[in-house]
N, C-alpha and C. Protein backbone atom coordinates (compact mmCIF):
# COMPACT_ATOMS: atom_id res chain seq x y z
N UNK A 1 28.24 31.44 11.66
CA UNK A 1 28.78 31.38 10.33
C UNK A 1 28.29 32.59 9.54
N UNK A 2 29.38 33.43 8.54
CA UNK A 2 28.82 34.31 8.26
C UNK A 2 28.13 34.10 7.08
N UNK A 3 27.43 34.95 6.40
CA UNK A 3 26.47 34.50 5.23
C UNK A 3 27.05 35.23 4.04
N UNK A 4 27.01 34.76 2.89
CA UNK A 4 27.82 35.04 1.50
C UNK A 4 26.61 35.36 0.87
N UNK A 5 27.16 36.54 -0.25
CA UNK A 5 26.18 37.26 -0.89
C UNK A 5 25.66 36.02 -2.11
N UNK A 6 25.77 34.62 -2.21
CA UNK A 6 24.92 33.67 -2.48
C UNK A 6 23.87 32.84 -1.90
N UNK A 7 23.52 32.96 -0.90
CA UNK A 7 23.11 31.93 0.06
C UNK A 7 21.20 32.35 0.03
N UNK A 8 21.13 33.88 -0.31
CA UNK A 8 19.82 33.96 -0.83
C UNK A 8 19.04 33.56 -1.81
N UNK A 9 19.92 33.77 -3.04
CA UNK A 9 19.75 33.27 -4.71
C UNK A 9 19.54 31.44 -4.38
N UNK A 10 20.95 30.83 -3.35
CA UNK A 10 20.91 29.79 -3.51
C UNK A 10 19.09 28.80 -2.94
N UNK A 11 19.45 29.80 -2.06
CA UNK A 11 17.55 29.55 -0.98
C UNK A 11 16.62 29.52 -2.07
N UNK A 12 16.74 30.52 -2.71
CA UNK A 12 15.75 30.83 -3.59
C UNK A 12 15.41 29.49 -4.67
N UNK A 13 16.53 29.14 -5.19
CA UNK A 13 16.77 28.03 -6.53
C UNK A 13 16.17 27.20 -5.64
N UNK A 14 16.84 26.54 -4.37
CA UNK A 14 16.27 25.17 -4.12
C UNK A 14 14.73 25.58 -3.54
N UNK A 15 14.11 26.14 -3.03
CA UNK A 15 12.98 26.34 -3.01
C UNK A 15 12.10 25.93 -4.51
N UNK A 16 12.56 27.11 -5.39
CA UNK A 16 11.91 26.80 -6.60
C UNK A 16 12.12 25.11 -6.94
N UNK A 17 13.63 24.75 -7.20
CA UNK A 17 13.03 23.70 -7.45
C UNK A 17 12.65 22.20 -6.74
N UNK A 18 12.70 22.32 -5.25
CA UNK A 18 11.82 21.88 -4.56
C UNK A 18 9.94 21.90 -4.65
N UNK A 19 10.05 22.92 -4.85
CA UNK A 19 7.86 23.58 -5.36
C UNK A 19 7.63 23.09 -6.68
N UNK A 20 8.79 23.05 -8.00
CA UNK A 20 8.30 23.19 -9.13
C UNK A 20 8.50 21.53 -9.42
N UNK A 21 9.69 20.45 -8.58
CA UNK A 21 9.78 19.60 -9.48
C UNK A 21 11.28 19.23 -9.44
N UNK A 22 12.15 19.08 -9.58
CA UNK A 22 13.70 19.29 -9.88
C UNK A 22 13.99 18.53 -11.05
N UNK A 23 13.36 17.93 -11.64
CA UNK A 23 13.22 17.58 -13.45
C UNK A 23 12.77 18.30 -14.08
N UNK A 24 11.51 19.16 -14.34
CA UNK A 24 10.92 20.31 -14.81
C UNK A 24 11.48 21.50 -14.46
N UNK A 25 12.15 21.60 -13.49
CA UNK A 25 13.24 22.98 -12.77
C UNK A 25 14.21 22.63 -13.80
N UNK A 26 15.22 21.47 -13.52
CA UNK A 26 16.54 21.57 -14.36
C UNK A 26 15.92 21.68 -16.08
N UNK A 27 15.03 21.11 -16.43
CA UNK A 27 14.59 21.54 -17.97
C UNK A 27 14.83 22.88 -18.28
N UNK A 28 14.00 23.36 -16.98
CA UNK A 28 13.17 24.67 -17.62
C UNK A 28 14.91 25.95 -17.30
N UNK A 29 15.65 25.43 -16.21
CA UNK A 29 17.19 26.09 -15.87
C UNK A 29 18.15 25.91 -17.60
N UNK A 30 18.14 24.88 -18.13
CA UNK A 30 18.75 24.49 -18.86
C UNK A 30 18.68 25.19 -20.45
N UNK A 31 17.13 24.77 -20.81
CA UNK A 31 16.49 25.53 -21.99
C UNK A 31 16.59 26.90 -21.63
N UNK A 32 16.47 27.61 -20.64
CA UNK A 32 16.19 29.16 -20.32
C UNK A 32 18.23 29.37 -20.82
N UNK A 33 19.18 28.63 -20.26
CA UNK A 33 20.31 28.93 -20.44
C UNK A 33 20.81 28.53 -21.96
N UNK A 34 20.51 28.03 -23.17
CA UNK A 34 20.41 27.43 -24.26
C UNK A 34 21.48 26.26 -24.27
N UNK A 35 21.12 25.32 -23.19
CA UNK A 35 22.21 24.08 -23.05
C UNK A 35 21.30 23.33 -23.65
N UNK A 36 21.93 22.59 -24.39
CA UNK A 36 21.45 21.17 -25.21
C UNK A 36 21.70 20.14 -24.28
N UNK A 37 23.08 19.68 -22.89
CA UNK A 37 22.71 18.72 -22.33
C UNK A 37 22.11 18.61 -21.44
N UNK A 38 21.55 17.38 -21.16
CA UNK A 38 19.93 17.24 -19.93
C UNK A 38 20.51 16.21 -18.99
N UNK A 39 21.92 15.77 -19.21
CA UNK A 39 22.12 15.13 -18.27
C UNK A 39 23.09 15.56 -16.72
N UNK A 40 22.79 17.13 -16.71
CA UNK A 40 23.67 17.50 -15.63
C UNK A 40 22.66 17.55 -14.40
N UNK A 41 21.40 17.25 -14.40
CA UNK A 41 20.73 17.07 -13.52
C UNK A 41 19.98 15.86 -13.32
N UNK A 42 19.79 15.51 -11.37
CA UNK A 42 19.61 14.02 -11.66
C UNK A 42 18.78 14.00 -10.24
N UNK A 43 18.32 13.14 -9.78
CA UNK A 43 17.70 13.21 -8.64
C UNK A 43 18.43 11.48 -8.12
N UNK A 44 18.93 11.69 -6.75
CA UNK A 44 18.63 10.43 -6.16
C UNK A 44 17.98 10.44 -5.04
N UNK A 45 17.33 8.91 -5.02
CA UNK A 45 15.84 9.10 -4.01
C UNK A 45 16.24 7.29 -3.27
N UNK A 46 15.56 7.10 -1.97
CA UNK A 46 16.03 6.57 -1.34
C UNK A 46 15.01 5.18 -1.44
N UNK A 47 15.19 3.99 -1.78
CA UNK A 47 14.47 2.88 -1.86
C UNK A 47 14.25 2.11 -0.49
N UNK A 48 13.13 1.80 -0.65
CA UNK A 48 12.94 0.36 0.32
C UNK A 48 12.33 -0.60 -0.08
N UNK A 49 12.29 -2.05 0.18
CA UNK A 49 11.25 -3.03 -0.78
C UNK A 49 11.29 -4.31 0.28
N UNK A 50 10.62 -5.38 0.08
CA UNK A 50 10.47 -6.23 0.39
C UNK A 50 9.94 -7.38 -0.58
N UNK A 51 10.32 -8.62 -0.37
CA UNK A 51 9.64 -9.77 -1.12
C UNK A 51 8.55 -9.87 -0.26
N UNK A 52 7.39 -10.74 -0.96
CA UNK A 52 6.08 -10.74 -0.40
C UNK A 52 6.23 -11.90 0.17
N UNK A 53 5.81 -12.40 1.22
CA UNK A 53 5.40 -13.88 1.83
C UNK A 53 7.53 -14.01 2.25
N UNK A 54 8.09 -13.10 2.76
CA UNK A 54 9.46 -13.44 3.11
C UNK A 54 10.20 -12.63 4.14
N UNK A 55 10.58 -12.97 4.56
CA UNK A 55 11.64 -11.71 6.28
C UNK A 55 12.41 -11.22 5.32
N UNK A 56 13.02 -10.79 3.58
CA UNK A 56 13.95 -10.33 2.81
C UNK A 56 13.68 -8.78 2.70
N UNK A 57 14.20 -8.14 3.20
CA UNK A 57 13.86 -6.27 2.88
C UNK A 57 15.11 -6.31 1.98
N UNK A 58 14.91 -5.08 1.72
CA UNK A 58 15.69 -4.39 0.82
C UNK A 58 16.59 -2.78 0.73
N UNK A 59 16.88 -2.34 0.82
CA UNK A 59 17.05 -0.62 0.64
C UNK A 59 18.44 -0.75 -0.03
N UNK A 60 17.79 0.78 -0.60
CA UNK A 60 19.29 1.18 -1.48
C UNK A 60 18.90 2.73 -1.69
N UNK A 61 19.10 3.17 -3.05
CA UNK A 61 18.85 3.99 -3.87
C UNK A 61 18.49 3.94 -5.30
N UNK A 62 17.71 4.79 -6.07
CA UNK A 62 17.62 4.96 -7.38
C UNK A 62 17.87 6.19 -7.79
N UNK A 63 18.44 6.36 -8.80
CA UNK A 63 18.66 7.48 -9.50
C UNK A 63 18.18 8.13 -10.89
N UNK A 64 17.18 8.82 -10.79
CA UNK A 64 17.07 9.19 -12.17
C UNK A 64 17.26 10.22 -12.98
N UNK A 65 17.81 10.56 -14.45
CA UNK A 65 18.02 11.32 -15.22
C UNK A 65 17.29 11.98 -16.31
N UNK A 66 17.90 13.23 -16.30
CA UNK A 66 16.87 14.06 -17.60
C UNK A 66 16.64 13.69 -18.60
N UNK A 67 17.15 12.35 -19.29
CA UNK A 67 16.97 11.66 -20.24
C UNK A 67 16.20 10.97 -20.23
N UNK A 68 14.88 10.82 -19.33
CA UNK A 68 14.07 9.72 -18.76
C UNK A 68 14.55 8.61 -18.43
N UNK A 69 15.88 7.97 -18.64
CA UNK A 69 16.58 7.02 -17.55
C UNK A 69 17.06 6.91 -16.33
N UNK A 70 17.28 5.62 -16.06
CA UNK A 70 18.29 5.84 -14.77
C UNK A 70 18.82 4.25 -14.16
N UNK A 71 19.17 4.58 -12.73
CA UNK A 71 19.58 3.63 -12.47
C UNK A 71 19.27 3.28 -11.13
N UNK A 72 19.13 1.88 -10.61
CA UNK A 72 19.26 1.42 -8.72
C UNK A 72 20.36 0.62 -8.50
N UNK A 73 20.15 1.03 -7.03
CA UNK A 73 21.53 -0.14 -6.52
C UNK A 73 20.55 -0.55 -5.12
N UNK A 74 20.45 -1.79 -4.59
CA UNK A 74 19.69 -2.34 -3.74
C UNK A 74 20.73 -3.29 -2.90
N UNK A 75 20.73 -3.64 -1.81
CA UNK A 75 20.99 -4.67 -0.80
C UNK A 75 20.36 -4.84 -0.19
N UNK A 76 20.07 -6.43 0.52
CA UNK A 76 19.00 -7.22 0.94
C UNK A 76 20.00 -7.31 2.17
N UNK A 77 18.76 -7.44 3.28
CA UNK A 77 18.79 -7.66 4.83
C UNK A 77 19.78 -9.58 4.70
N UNK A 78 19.46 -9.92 3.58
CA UNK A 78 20.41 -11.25 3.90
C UNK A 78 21.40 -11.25 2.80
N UNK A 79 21.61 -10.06 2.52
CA UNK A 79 23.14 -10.14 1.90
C UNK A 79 23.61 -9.78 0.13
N UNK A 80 22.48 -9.70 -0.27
CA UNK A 80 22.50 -10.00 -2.04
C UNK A 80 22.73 -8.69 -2.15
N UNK A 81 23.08 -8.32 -3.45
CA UNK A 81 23.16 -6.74 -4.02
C UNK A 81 22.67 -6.54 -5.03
N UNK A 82 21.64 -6.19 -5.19
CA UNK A 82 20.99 -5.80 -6.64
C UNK A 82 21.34 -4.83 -7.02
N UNK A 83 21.12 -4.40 -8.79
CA UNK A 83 21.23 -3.54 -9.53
C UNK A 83 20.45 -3.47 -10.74
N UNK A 84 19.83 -2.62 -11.34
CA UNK A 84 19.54 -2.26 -12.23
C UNK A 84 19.19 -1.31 -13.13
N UNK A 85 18.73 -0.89 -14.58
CA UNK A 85 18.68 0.10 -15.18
C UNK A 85 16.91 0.32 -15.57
N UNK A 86 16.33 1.54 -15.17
CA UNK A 86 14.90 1.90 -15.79
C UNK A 86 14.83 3.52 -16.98
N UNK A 87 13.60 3.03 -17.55
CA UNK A 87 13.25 4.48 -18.32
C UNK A 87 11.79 4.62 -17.98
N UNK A 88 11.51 5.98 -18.35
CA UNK A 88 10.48 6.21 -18.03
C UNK A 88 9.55 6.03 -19.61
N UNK A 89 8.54 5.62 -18.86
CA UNK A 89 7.15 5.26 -20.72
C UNK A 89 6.83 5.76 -20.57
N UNK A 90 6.18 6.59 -19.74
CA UNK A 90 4.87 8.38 -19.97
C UNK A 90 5.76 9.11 -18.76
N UNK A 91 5.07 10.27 -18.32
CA UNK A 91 5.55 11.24 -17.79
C UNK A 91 5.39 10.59 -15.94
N UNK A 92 5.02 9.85 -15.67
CA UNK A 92 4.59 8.85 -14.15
C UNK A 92 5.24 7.72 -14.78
N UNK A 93 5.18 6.47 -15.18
CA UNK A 93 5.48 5.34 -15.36
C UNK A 93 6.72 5.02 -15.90
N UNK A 94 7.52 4.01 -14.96
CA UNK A 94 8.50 3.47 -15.33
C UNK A 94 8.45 2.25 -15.36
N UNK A 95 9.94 1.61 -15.84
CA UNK A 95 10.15 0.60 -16.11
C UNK A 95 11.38 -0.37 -16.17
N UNK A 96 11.93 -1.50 -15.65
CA UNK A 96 13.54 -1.45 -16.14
C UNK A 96 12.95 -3.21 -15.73
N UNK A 97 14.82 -3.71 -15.43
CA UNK A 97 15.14 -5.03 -15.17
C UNK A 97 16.11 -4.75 -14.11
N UNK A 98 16.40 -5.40 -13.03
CA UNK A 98 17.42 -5.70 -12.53
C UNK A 98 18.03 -6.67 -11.68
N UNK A 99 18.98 -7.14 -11.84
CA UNK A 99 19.83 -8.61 -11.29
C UNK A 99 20.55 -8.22 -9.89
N UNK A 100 20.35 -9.65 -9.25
CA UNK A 100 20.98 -9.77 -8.11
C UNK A 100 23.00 -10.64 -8.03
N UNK A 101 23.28 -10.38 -7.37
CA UNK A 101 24.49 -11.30 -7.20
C UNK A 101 24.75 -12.43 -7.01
N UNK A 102 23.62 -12.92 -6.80
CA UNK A 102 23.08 -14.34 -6.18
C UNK A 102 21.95 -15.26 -7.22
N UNK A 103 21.96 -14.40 -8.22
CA UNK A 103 21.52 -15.13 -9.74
C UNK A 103 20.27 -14.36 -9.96
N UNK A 104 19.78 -14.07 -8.91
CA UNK A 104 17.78 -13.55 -9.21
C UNK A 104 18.25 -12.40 -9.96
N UNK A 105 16.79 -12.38 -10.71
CA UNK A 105 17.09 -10.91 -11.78
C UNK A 105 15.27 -10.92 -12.24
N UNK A 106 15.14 -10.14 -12.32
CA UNK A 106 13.35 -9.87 -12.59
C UNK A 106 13.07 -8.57 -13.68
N UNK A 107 12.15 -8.22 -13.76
CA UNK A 107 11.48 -6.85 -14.44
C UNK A 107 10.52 -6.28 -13.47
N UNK A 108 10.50 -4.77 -13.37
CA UNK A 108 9.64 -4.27 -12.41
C UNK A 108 8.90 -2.94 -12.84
N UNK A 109 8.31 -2.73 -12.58
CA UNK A 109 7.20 -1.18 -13.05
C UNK A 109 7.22 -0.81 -11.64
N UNK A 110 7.11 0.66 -11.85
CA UNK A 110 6.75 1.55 -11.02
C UNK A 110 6.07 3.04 -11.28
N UNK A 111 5.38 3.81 -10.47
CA UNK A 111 4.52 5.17 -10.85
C UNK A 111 5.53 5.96 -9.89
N UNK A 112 5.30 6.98 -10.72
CA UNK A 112 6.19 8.48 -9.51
C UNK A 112 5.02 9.66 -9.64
N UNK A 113 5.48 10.73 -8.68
CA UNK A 113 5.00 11.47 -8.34
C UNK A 113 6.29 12.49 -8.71
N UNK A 114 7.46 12.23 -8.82
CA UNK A 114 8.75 12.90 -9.57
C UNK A 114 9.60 12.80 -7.97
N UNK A 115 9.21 13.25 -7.16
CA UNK A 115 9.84 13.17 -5.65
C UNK A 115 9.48 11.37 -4.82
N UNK A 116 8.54 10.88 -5.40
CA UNK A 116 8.03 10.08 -4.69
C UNK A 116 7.71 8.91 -5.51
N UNK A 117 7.36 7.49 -4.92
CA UNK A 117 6.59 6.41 -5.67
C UNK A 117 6.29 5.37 -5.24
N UNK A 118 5.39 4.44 -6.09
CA UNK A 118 5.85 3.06 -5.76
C UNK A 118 6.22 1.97 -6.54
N UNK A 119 6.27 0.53 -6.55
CA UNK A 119 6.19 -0.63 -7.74
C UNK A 119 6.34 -1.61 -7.40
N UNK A 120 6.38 -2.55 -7.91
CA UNK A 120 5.86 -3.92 -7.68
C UNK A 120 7.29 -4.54 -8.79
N UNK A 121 7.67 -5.82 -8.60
CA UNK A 121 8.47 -6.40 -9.59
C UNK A 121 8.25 -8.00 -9.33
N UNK A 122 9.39 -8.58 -10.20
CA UNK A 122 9.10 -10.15 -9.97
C UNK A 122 10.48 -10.28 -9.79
N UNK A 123 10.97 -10.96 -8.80
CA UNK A 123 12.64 -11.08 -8.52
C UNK A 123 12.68 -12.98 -8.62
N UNK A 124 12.89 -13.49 -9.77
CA UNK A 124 13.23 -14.95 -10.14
C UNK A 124 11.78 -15.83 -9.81
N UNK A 125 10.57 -14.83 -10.03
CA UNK A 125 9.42 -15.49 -8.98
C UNK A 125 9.05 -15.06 -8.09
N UNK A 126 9.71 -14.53 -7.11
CA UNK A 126 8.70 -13.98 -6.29
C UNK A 126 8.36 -12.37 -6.32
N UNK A 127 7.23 -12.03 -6.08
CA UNK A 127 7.03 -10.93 -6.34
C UNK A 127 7.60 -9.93 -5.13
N UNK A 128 7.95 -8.77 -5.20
CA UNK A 128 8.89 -7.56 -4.88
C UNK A 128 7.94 -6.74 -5.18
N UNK A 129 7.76 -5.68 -3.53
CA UNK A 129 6.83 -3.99 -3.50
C UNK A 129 7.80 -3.48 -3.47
N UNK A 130 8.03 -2.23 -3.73
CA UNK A 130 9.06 -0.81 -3.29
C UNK A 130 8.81 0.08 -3.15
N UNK A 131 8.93 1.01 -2.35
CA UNK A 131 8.80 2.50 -2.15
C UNK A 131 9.94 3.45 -2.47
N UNK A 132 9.90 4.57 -2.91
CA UNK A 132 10.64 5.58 -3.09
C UNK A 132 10.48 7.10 -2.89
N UNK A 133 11.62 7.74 -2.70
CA UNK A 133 11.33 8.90 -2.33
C UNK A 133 11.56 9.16 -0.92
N UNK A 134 11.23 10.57 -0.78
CA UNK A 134 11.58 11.41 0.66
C UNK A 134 10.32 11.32 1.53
């Protein structure tokens, strides 16, 4: 395949913002260009979870935005589909709610690393770990 006089610049960007962050990259891309919106950059990162004391896993995705929000979408090894919405409270810590199809719906916290994380929730009672990230 031949190579286009972008493919260096492009190396270059995702490097940078692979090293720097890709929330603090798109800030710092955005303000450097004088754009006021923060929502053209977003990260999605890949979930896994389990209920505690249960054979129920979980995986999906979450997505989060330059606005310190965002969103998940989850399905369970026996069938349910969760969803829900989080924001972030400090620059690591989040926070949201989200409901299942099958009635459960809980609140959950989690810490990031911006690429990475973990959290804990309560799904109708029972408590829910998750991991995130690459």
């Amino acid at each position: 395949m031949a190579k286009s006089a972008f493919d260096e610049p492009i190396a270059a960007l995702n490097r940078a913002a692979s090293d720097y962050g890709v929330f603090r990259f798109c800030r710092r891309v955005l303000k450097g260009a004088g754009l006021l919106s923060l929502t053209a950059c977003s990260m999605t990162l890949p979930v896994t979870g389990q209920i505690q004391n249960s054979d129920e896993a979980f995986t999906g995705t979450a997505t989060g935005y330059m606005d310190g929000g965002g969103n998940l979408q989850l399905v369970s090894n026996k069938g349910a589909a969760c969803s829900g919405n989080f924001v972030y409270v400090t620059r690591r810590d989040g926070e949201g709610v989200f409901s299942c199809n099958d009635g459960r719906s809980g609140p959950f916290k989690f810490v990031s690393t911006g690429s990475r994380g973990t959290g804990h929730g309560d799904l109708s009672g029972q408590r829910f770990t998750f991991t995130f990230g690459k």
